[in-house]
N, C-alpha and C. Protein backbone atom coordinates (compact mmCIF):
# COMPACT_ATOMS: atom_id res chain seq x y z
N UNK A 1 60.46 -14.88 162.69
CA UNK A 1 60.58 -16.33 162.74
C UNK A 1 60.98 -16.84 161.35
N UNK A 2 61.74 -17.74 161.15
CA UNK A 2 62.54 -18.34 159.72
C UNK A 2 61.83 -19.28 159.80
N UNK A 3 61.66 -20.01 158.37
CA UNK A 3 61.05 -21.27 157.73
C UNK A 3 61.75 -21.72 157.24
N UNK A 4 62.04 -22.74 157.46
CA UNK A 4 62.44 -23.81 156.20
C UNK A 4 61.70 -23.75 155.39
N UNK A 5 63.09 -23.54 154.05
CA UNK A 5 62.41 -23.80 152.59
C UNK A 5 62.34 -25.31 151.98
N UNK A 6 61.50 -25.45 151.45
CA UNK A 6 61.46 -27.18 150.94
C UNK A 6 62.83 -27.31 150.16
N UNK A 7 63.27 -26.63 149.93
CA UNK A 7 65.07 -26.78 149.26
C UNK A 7 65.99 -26.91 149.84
N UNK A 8 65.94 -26.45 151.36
CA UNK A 8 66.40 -26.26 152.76
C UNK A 8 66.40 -28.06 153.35
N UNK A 9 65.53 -28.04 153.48
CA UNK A 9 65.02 -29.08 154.13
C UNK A 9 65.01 -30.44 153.45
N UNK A 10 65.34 -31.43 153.72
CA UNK A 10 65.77 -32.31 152.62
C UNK A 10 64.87 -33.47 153.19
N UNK A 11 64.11 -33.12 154.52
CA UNK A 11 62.63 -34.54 154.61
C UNK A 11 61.74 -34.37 154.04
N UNK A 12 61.24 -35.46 153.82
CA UNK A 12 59.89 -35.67 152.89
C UNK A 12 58.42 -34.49 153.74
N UNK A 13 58.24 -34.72 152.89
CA UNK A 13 56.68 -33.10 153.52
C UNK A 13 56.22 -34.19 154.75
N UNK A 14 55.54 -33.41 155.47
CA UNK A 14 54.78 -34.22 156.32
C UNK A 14 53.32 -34.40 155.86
N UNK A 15 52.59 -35.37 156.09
CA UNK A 15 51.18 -35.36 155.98
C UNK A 15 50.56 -35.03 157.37
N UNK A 16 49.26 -34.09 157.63
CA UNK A 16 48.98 -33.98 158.08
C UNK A 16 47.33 -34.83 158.17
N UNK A 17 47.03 -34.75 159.38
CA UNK A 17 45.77 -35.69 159.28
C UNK A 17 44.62 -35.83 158.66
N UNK A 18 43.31 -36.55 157.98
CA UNK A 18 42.68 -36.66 156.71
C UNK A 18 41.82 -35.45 157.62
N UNK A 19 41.43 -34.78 156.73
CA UNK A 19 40.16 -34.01 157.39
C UNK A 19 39.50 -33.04 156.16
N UNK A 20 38.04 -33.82 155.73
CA UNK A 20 37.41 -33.40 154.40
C UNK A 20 36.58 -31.99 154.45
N UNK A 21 37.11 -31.42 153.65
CA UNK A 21 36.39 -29.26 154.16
C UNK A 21 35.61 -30.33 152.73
N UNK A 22 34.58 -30.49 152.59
CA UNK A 22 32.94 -30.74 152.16
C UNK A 22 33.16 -29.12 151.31
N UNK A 23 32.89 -28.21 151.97
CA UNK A 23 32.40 -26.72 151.42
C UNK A 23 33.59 -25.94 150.90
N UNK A 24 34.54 -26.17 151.14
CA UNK A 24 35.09 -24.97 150.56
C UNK A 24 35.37 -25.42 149.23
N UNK A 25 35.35 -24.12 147.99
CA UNK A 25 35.30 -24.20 146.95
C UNK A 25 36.41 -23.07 146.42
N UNK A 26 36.70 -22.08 147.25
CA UNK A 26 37.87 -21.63 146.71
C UNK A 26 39.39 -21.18 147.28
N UNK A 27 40.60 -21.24 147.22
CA UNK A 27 41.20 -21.01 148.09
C UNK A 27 42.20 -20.15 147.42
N UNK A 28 42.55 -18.54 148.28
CA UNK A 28 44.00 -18.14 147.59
C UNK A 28 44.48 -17.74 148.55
N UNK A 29 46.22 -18.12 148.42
CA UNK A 29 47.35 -17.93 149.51
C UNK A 29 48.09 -16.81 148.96
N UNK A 30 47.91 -15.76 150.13
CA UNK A 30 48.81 -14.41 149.10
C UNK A 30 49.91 -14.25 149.98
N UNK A 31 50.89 -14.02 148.92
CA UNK A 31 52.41 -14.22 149.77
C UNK A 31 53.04 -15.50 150.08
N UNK A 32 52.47 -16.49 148.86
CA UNK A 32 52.96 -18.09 148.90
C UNK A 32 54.27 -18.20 148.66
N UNK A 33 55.14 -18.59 149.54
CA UNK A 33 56.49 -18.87 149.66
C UNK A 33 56.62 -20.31 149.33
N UNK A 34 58.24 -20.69 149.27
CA UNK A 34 58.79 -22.14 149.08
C UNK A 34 59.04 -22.46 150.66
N UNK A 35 58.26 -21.79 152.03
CA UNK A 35 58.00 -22.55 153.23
C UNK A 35 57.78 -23.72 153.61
N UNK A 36 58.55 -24.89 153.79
CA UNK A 36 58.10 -25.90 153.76
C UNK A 36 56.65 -26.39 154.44
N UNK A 37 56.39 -25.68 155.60
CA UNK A 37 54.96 -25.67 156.25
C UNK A 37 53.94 -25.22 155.05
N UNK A 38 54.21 -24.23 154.51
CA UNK A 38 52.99 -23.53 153.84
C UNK A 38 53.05 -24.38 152.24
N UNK A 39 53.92 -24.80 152.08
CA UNK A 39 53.57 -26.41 150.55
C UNK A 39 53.02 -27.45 151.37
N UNK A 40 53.16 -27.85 152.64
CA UNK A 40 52.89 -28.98 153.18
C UNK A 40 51.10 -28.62 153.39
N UNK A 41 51.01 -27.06 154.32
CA UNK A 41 49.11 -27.24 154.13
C UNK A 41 48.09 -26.69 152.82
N UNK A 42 49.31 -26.22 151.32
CA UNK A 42 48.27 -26.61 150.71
C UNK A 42 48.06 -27.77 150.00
N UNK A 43 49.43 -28.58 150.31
CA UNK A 43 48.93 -29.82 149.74
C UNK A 43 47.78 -30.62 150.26
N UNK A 44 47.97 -29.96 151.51
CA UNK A 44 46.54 -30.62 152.07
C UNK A 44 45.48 -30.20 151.71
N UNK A 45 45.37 -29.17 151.88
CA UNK A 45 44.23 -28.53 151.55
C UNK A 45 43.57 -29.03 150.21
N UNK A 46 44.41 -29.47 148.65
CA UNK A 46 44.25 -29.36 148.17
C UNK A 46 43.56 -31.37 148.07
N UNK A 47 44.39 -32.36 149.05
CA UNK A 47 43.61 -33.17 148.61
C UNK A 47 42.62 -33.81 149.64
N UNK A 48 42.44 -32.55 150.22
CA UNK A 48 40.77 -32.99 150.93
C UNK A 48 39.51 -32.23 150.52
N UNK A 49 40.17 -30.80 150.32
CA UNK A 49 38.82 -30.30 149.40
C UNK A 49 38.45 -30.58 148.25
N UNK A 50 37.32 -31.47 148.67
CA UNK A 50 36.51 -32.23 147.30
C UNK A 50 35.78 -31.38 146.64
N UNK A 51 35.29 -30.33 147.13
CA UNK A 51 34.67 -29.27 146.52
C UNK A 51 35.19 -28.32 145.71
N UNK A 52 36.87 -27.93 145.16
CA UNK A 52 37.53 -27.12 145.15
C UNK A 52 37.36 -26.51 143.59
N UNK A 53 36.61 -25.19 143.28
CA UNK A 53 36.99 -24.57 142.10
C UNK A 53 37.75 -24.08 141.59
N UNK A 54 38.47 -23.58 142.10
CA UNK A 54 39.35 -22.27 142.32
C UNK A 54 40.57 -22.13 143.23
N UNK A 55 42.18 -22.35 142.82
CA UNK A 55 43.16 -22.11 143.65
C UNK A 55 43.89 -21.13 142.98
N UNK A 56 44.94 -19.98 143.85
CA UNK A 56 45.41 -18.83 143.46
C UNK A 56 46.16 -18.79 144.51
N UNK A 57 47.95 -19.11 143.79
CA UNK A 57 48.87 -18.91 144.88
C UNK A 57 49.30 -17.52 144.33
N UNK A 58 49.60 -16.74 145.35
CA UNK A 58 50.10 -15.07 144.62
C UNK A 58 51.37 -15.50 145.18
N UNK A 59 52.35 -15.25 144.79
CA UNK A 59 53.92 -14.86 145.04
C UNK A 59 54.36 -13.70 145.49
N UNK A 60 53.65 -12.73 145.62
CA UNK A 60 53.66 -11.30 145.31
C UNK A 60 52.75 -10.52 146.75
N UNK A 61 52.49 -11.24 147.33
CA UNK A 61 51.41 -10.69 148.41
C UNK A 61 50.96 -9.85 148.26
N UNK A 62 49.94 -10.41 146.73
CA UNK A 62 49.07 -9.36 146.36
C UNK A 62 49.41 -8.35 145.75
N UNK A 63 50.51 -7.74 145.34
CA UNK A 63 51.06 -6.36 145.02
C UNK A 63 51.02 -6.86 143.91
N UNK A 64 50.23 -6.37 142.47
CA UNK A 64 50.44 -6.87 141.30
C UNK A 64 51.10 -6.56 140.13
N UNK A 65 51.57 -6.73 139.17
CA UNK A 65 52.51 -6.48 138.09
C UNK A 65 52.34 -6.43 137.29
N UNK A 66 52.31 -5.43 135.93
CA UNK A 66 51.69 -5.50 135.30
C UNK A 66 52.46 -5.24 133.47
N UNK A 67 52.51 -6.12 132.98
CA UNK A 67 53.57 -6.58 131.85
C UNK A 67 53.26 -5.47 130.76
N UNK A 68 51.85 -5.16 130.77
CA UNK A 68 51.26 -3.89 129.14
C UNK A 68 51.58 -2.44 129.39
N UNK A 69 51.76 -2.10 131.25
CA UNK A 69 52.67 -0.83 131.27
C UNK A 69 53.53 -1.44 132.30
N UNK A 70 54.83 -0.98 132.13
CA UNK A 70 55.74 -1.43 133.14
C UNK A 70 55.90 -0.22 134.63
N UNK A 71 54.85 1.23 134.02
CA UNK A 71 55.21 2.08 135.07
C UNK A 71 54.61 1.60 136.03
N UNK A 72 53.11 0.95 136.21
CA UNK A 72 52.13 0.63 136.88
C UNK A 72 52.89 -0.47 137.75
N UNK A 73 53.69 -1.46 137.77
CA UNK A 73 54.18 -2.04 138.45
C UNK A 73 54.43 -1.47 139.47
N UNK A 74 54.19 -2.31 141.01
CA UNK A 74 54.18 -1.47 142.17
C UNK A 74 55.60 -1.57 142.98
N UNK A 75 56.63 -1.22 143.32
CA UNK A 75 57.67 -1.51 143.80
C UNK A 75 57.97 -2.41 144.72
N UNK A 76 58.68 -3.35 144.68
CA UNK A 76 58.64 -4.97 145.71
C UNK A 76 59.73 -4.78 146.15
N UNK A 77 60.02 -5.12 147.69
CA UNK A 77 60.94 -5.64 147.91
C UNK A 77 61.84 -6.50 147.04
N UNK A 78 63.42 -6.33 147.53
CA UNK A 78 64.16 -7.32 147.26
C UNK A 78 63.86 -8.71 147.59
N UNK A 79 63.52 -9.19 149.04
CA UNK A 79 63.07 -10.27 149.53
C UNK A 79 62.01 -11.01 148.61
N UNK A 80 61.04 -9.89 148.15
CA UNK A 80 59.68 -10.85 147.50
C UNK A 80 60.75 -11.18 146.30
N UNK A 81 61.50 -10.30 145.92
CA UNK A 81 61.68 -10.84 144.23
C UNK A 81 62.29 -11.66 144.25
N UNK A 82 63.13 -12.06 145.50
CA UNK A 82 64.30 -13.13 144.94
C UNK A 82 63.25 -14.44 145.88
N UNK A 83 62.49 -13.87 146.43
CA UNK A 83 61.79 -15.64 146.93
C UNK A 83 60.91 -16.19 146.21
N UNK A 84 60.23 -14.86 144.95
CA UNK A 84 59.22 -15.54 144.21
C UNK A 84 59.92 -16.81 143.22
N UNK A 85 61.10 -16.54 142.75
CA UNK A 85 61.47 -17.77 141.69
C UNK A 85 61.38 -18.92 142.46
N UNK A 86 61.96 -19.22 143.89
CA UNK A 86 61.91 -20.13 144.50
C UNK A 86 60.53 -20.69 144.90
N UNK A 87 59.26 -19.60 144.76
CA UNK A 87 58.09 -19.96 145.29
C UNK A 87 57.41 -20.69 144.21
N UNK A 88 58.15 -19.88 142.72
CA UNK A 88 57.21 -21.00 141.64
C UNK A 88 58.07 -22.25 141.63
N UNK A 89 59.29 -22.63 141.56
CA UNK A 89 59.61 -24.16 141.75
C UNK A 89 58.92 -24.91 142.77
N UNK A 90 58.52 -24.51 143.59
CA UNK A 90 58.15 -25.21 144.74
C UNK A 90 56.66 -25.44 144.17
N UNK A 91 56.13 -24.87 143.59
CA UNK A 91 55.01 -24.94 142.99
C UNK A 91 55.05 -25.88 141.93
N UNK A 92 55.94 -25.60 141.04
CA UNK A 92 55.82 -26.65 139.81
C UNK A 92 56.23 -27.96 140.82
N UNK A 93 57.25 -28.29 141.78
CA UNK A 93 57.80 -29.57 142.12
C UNK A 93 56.70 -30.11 142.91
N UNK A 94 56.04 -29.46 143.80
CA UNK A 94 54.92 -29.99 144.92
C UNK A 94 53.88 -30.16 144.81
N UNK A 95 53.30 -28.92 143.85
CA UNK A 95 51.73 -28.92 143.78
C UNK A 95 51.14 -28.90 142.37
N UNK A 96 51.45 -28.52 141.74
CA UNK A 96 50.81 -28.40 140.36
C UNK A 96 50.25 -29.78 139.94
N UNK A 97 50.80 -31.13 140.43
CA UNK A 97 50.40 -32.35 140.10
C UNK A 97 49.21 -32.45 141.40
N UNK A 98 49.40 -32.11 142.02
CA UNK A 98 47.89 -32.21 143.29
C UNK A 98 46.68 -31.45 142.97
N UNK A 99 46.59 -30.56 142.22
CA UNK A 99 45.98 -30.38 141.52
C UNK A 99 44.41 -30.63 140.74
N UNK A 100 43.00 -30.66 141.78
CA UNK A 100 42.07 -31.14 141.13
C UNK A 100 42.05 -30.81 139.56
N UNK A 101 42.01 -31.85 138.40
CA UNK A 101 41.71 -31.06 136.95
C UNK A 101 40.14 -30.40 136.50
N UNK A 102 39.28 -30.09 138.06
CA UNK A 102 38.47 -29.98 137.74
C UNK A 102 38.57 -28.42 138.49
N UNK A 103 39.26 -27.62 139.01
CA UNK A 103 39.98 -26.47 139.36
C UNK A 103 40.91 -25.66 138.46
N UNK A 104 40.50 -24.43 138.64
CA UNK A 104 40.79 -23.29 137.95
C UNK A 104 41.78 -23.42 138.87
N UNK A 105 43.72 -22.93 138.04
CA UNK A 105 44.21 -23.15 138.70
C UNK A 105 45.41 -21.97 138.55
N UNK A 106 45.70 -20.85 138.89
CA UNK A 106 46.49 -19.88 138.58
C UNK A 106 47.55 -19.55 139.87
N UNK A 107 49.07 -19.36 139.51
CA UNK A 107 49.99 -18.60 140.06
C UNK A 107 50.48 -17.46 139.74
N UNK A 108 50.37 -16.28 140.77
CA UNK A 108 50.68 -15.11 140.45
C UNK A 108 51.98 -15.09 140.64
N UNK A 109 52.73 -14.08 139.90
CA UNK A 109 54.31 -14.51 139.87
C UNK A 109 54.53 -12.48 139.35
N UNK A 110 55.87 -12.19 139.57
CA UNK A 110 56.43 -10.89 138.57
C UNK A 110 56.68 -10.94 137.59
N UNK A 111 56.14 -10.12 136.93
CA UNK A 111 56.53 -9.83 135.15
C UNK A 111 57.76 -10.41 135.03
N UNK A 112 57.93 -10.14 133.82
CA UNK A 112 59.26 -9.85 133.10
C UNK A 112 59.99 -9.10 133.44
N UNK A 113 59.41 -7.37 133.44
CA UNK A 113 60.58 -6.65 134.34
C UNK A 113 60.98 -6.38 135.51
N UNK A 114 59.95 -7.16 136.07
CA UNK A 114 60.17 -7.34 137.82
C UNK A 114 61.53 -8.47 137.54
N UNK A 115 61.32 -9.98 136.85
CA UNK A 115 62.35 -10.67 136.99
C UNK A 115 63.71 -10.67 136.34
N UNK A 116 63.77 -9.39 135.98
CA UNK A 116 64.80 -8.50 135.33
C UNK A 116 65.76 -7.90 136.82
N UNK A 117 64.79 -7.43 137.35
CA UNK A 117 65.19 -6.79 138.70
C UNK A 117 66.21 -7.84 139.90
N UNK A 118 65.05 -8.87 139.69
CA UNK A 118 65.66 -10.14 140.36
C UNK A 118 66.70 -10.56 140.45
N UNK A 119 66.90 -10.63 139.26
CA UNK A 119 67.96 -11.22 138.86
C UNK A 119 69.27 -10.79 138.82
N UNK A 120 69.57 -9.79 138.85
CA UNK A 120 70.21 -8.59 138.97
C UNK A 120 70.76 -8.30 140.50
């Protein structure tokens, strides 16, 4: 099944309806794409959980990278590498301002020599 990417798609996000998660305090999306559905529910997510410590979008679905040895890097698809650049814009353009400042707030992304690969 294909998604529209929020770059794709040129309507405004949708809001989805108010509904306050009270408890949850941490949330991570592994394998966060520039899906326009999947920016649209964590924007939600992000401004109803009043409770929220902790957000962690991985780009990488989890497979991690590691910049101090480059052998340890785990081999990615083509697909992840060329959707992660698009997954952090979508991040800096959508969410990084939604953002409780009272949340730990990290995106996992590929090294350097992963985005060597990318790019390429």
């Amino acid at each position: 099944m294909g998604h529209a990417s929020v770059f794709e798609d040129s309507s405004s996000l949708r809001q989805i309806n108010e509904h306050n998660y009270c408890c949850l305090k941490s949330v991570k999306i592994s394998g966060f794409t520039s899906a326009k559905s999947l920016v649209e529910l964590t924007c939600h997510v992000l401004k109803n959980a009043v409770s929220l410590e902790s957000v962690t979008l991985d780009t990488l679905y989890s497979w991690w990278c590691s910049e101090e040895n480059r052998a340890s890097c785990f081999p990615m698809g083509n697909g992840i590498l060329r959707e992660a650049p698009r997954a952090l814009e979508a991040v800096r353009k959508h969410i990084t301002n939604k953002v409780p400042a009272s949340a730990k707030f990290s995106v996992v992304e590929p090294c350097r020599q992963c985005h060597k690969v990318a790019r390429s």
